[in-house]
Protein backbone atom coordinates (compact mmCIF):
# COMPACT_ATOMS: atom_id res chain seq x y z
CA UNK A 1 86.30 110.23 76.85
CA UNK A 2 89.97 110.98 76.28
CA UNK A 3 92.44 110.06 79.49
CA UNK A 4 93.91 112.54 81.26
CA UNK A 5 97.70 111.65 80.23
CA UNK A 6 98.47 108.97 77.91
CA UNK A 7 102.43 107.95 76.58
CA UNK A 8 103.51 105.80 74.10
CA UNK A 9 106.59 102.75 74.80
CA UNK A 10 108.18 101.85 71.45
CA UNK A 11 108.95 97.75 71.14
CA UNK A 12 108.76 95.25 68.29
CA UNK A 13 104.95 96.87 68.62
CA UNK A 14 104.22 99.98 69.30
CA UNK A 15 101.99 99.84 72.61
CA UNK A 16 99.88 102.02 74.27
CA UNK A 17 100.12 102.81 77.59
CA UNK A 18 97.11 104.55 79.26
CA UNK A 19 97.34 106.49 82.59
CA UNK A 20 94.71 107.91 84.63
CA UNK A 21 96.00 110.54 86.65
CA UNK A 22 94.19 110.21 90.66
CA UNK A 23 93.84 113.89 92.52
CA UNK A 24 94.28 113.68 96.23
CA UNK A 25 90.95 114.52 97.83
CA UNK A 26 90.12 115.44 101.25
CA UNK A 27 85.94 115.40 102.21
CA UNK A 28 84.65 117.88 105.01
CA UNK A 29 80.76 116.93 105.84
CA UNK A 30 78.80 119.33 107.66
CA UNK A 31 75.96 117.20 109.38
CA UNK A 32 73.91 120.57 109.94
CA UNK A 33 73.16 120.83 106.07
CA UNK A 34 74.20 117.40 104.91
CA UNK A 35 76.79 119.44 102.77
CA UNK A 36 80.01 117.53 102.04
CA UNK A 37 82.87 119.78 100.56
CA UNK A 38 85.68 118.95 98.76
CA UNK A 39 89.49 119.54 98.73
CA UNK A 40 90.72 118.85 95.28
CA UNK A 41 94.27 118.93 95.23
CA UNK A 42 97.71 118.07 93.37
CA UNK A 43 100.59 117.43 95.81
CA UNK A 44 103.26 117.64 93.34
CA UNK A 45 102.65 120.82 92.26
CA UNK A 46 100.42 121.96 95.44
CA UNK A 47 97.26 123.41 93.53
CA UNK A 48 93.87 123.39 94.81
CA UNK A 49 90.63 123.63 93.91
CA UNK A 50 87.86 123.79 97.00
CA UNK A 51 84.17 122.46 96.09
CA UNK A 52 81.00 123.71 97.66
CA UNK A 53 81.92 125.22 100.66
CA UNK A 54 79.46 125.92 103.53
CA UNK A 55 78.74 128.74 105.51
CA UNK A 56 77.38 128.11 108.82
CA UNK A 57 74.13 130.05 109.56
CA UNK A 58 71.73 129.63 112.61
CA UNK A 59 68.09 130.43 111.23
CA UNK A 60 67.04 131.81 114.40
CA UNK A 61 69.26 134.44 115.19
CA UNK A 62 69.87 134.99 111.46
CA UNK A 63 74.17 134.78 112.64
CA UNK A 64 76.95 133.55 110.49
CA UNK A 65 79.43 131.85 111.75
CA UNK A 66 83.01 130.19 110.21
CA UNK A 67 83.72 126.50 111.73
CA UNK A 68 83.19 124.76 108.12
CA UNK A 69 85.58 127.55 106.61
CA UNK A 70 87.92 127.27 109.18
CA UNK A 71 88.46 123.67 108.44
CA UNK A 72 89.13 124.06 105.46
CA UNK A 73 91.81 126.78 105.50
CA UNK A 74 93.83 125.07 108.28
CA UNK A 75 93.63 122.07 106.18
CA UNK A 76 95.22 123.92 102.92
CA UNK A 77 97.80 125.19 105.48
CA UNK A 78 98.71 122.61 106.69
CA UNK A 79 99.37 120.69 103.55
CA UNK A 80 100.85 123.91 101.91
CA UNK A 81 98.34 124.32 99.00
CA UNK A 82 97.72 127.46 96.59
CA UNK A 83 93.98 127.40 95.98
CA UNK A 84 93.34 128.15 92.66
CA UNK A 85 89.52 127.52 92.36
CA UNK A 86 86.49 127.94 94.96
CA UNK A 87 83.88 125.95 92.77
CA UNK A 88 80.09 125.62 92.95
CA UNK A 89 78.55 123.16 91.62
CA UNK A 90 75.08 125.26 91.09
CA UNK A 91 73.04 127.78 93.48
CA UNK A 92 72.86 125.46 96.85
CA UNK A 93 69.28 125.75 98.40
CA UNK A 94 70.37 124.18 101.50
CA UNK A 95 73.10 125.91 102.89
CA UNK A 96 75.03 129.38 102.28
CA UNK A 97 78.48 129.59 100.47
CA UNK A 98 81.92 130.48 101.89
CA UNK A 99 83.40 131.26 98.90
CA UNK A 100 83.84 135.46 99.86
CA UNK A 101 85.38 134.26 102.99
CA UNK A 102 87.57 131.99 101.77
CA UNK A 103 89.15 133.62 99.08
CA UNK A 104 89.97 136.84 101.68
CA UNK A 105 91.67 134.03 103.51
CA UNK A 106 93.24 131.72 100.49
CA UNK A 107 92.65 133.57 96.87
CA UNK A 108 91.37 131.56 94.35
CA UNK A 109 88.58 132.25 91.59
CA UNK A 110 84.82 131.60 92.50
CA UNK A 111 83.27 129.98 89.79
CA UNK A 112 80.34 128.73 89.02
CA UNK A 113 78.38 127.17 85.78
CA UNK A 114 77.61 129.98 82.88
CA UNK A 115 73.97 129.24 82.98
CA UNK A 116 73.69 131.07 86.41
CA UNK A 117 71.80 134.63 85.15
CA UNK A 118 68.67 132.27 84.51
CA UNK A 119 68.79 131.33 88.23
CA UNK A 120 69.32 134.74 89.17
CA UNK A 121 66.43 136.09 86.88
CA UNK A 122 64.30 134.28 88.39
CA UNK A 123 65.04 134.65 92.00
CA UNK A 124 65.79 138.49 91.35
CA UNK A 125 61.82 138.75 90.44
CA UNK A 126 60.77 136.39 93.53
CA UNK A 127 62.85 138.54 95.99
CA UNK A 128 62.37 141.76 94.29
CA UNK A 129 65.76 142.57 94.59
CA UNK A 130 67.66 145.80 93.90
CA UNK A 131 67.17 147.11 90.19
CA UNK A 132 70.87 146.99 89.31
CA UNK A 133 71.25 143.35 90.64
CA UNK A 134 72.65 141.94 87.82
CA UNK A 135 71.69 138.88 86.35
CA UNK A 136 74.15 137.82 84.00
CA UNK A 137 76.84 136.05 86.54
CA UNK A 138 79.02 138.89 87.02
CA UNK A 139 79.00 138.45 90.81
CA UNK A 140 81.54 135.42 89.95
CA UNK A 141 85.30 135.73 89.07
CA UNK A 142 84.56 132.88 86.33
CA UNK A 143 81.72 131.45 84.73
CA UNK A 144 82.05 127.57 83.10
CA UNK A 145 80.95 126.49 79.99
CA UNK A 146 80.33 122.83 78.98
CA UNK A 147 82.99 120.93 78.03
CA UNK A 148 85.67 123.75 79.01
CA UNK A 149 88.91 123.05 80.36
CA UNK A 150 90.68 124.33 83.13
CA UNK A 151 94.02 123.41 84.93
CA UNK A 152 94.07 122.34 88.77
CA UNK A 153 98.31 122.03 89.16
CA UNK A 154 99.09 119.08 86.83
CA UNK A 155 95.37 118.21 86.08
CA UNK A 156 93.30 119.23 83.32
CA UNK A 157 89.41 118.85 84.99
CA UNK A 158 86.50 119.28 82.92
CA UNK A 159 82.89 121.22 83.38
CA UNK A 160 80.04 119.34 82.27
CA UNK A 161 76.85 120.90 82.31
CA UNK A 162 74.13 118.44 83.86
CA UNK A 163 70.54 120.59 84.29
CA UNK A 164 67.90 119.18 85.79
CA UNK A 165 67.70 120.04 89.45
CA UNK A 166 68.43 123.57 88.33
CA UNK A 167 69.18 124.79 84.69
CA UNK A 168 72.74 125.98 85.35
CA UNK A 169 74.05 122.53 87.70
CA UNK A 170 77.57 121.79 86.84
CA UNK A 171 79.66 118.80 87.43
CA UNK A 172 83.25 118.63 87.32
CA UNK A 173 85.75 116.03 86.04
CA UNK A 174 89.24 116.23 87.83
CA UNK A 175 91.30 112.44 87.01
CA UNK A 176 89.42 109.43 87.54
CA UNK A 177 86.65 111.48 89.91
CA UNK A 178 83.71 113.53 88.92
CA UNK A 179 82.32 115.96 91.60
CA UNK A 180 78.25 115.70 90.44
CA UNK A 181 77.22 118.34 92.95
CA UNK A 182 73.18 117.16 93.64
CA UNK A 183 72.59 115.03 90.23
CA UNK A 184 73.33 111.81 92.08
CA UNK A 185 73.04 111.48 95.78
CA UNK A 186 74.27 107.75 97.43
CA UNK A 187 72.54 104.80 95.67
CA UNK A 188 70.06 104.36 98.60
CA UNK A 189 69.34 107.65 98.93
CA UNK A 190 68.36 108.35 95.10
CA UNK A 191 68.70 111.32 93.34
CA UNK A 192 68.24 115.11 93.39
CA UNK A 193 65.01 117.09 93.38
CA UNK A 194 63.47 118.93 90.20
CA UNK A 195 60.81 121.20 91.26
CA UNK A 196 62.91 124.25 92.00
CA UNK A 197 62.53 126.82 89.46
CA UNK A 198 63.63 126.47 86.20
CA UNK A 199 64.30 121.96 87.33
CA UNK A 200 62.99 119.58 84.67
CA UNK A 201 62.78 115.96 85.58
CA UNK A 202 63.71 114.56 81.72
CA UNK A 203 66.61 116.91 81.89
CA UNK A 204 67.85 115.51 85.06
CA UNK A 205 67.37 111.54 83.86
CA UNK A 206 69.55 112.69 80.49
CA UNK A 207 72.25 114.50 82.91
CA UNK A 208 72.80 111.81 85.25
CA UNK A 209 72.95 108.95 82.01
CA UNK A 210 75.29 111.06 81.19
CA UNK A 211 77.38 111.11 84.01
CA UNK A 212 76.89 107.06 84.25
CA UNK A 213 78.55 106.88 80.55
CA UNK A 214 81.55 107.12 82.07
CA UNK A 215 83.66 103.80 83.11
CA UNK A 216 82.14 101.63 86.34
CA UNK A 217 85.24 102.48 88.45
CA UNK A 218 85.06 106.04 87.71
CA UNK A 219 84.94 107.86 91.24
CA UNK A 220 81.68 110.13 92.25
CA UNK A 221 81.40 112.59 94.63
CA UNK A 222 78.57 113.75 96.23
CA UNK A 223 77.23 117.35 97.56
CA UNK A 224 75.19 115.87 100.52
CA UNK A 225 74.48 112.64 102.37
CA UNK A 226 71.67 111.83 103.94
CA UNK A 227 72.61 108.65 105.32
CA UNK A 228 69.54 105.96 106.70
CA UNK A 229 70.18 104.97 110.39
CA UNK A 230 71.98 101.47 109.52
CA UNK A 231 74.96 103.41 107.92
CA UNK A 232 77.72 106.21 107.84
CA UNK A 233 78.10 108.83 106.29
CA UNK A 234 79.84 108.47 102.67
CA UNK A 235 81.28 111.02 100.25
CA UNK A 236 81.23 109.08 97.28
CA UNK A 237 80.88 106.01 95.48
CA UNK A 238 81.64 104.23 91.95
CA UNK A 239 79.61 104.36 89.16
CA UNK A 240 78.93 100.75 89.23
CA UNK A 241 77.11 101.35 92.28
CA UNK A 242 75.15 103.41 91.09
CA UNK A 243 74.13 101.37 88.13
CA UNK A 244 73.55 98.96 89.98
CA UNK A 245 71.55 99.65 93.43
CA UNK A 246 70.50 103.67 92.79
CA UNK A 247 66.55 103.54 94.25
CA UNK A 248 65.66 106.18 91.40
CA UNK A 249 67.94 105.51 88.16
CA UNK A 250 69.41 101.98 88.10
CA UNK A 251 69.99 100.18 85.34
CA UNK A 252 66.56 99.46 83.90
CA UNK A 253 64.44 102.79 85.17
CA UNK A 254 63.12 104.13 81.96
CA UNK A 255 63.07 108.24 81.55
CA UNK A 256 59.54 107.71 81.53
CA UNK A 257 59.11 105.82 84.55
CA UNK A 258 61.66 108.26 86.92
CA UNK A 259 60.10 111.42 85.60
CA UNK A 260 56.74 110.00 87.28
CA UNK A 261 58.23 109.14 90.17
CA UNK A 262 60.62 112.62 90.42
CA UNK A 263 57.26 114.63 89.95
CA UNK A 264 55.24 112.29 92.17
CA UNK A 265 58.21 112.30 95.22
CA UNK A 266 59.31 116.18 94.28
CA UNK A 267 55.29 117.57 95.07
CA UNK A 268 55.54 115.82 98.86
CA UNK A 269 58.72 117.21 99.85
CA UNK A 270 59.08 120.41 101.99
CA UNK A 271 60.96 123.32 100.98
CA UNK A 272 64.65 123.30 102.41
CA UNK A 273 65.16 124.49 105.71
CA UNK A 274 67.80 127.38 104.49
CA UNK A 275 66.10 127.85 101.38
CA UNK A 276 65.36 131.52 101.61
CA UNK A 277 68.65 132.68 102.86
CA UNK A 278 70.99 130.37 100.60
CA UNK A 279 69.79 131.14 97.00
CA UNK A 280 69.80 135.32 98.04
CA UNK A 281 73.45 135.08 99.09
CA UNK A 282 74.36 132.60 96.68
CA UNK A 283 72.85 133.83 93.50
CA UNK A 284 75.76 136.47 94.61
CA UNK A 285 77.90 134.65 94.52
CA UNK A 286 78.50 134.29 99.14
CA UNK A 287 77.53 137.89 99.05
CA UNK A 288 75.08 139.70 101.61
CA UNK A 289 72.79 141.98 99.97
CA UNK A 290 73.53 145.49 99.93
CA UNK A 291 73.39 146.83 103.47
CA UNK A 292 70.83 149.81 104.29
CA UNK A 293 71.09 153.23 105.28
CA UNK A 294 71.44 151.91 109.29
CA UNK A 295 74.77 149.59 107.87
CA UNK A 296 72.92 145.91 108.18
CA UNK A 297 72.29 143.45 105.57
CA UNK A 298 68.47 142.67 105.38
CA UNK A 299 67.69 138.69 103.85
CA UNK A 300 63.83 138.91 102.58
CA UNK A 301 60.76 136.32 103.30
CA UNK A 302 57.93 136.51 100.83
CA UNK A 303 54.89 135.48 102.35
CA UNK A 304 52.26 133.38 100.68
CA UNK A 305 53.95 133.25 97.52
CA UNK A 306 56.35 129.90 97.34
């Protein structure tokens, strides 16, 4: 892992000084969904990158509405950024993006990991969407590979492709934080689930070892928090923490014995609340679908199929 800005002093000895560059982050948590967002940002240069922005939807009267988004934007205002990124860190199941909205409001690039089209394959066939719905990502401005580099002001962050709870998850590496998106929730409320389509329990153990290879002070933060009743809601935590105290993956849990209990825990849980309406909007990217002859946007429930 190579640091983010390193210079050399010259003396009797040539040392090597090592600096880790620290973005300023802001955390917006929407206790509807759970969903905690992030404001990534560099106040010397004022670039910003937003992560996993929420939508607000009421599942009765099938209405959107913009408080979460709002936040945001009168936060970037206020501190005078130019957002250069609207990142997700994989197809949310849980709440709907405001990525569209946003950038009409703030610009930026909607991105999102490059293994997306094998979400959207599959969910294309479940909804029996349009024909020309394309599955190949083209609904974002950018698309991330592993590894690949990209510039938020003065820091370089880094995409690192952890699949597991779905094949195209992405976390992101900006300074001494990684943004892990559902691979790692709080260490006492685990980790993410697997049994979406295309999620694979071993792949999600090998992601998240990944992501704990990283030094013990290195900074996580979280999609969602689900905090128990004896605490408050937290947007991150250190990797030593989750070493340590993490109910699922500690230090110790063999891939054997959390793939048993992923698949055991993952058959009892109930399908998310926005489930149906977050992966068709999100799989384009914040999108509606098409509207219909009559000028309305139709979201689809298959019955007796999931």
């Amino acid at each position: 892992m190579m640091p983010v800005n390193a210079t050399k002093s010259h003396t009797a000895s040539t040392k090597l000084t090592i600096t880790i560059m620290t973005p300023h982050i802001q955390s917006f948590y929407d206790p509807h969904t759970g969903t905690i967002t992030h404001l990534v940002y560099d106040d010397i240069k004022g670039h910003a990158a937003i992560i996993d922005p929420v939508l607000d939807y009421d599942p009765k009267s099938g209405r959107t509405h913009t408080s979460n988004a709002d936040h945001l934007i009168t936060a970037v205002k206020e501190l005078h950024l130019q957002v250069d990124w609207i990142i997700e860190t994989h197809t949310h199941a849980d709440h709907i993006s405001s990525a569209q909205y946003l950038r009409q409001h703030l610009g930026g690039k909607i991105a999102i990991g490059a293994h997306i089209g094998q979400v959207q394959s599959v969910f294309k066939n479940l909804f029996h969407l349009e024909a020309d719905f394309a599955v190949d990502g083209t609904q974002f401005d950018h698309l991330f590979q592993d590894k690949e580099e990209f510039q938020i002001g003065q820091f370089t962050a880094t995409a690192i492709a952890v699949p597991g709870h779905t094949p195209a998850d992405m976390a992101y590496k900006v300074g001494d934080a990684i943004f892990v998106g559902d691979t790692l929730f709080m260490p006492d409320v685990g980790t993410a689930r697997c049994d979406f389509p295309g999620g694979d329990a071993h792949q999600l153990y090998h992601s998240i070892q990944l992501i704990l290879s990283y030094p013990g002070h290195t900074r996580l933060y979280l999609c969602h928090d689900y905090p128990p009743d004896e605490r408050d809601m937290s947007s991150h935590c250190s990797i030593t923490a989750q070493k340590k105290s993490n109910i699922h993956i500690q230090d110790g849990i063999s891939e054997e014995q959390f793939v048993a209990m992923r698949t055991q825990r993952d058959a009892d849980l109930a399908m998310p609340v926005l489930m149906l309406p977050a992966v068709q909007m999100n799989i384009r990217a914040g999108l509606p679908p098409p509207p219909e002859e009559n000028g309305v946007s139709y979201l689809k429930i298959p019955l007796n199929l999931l």
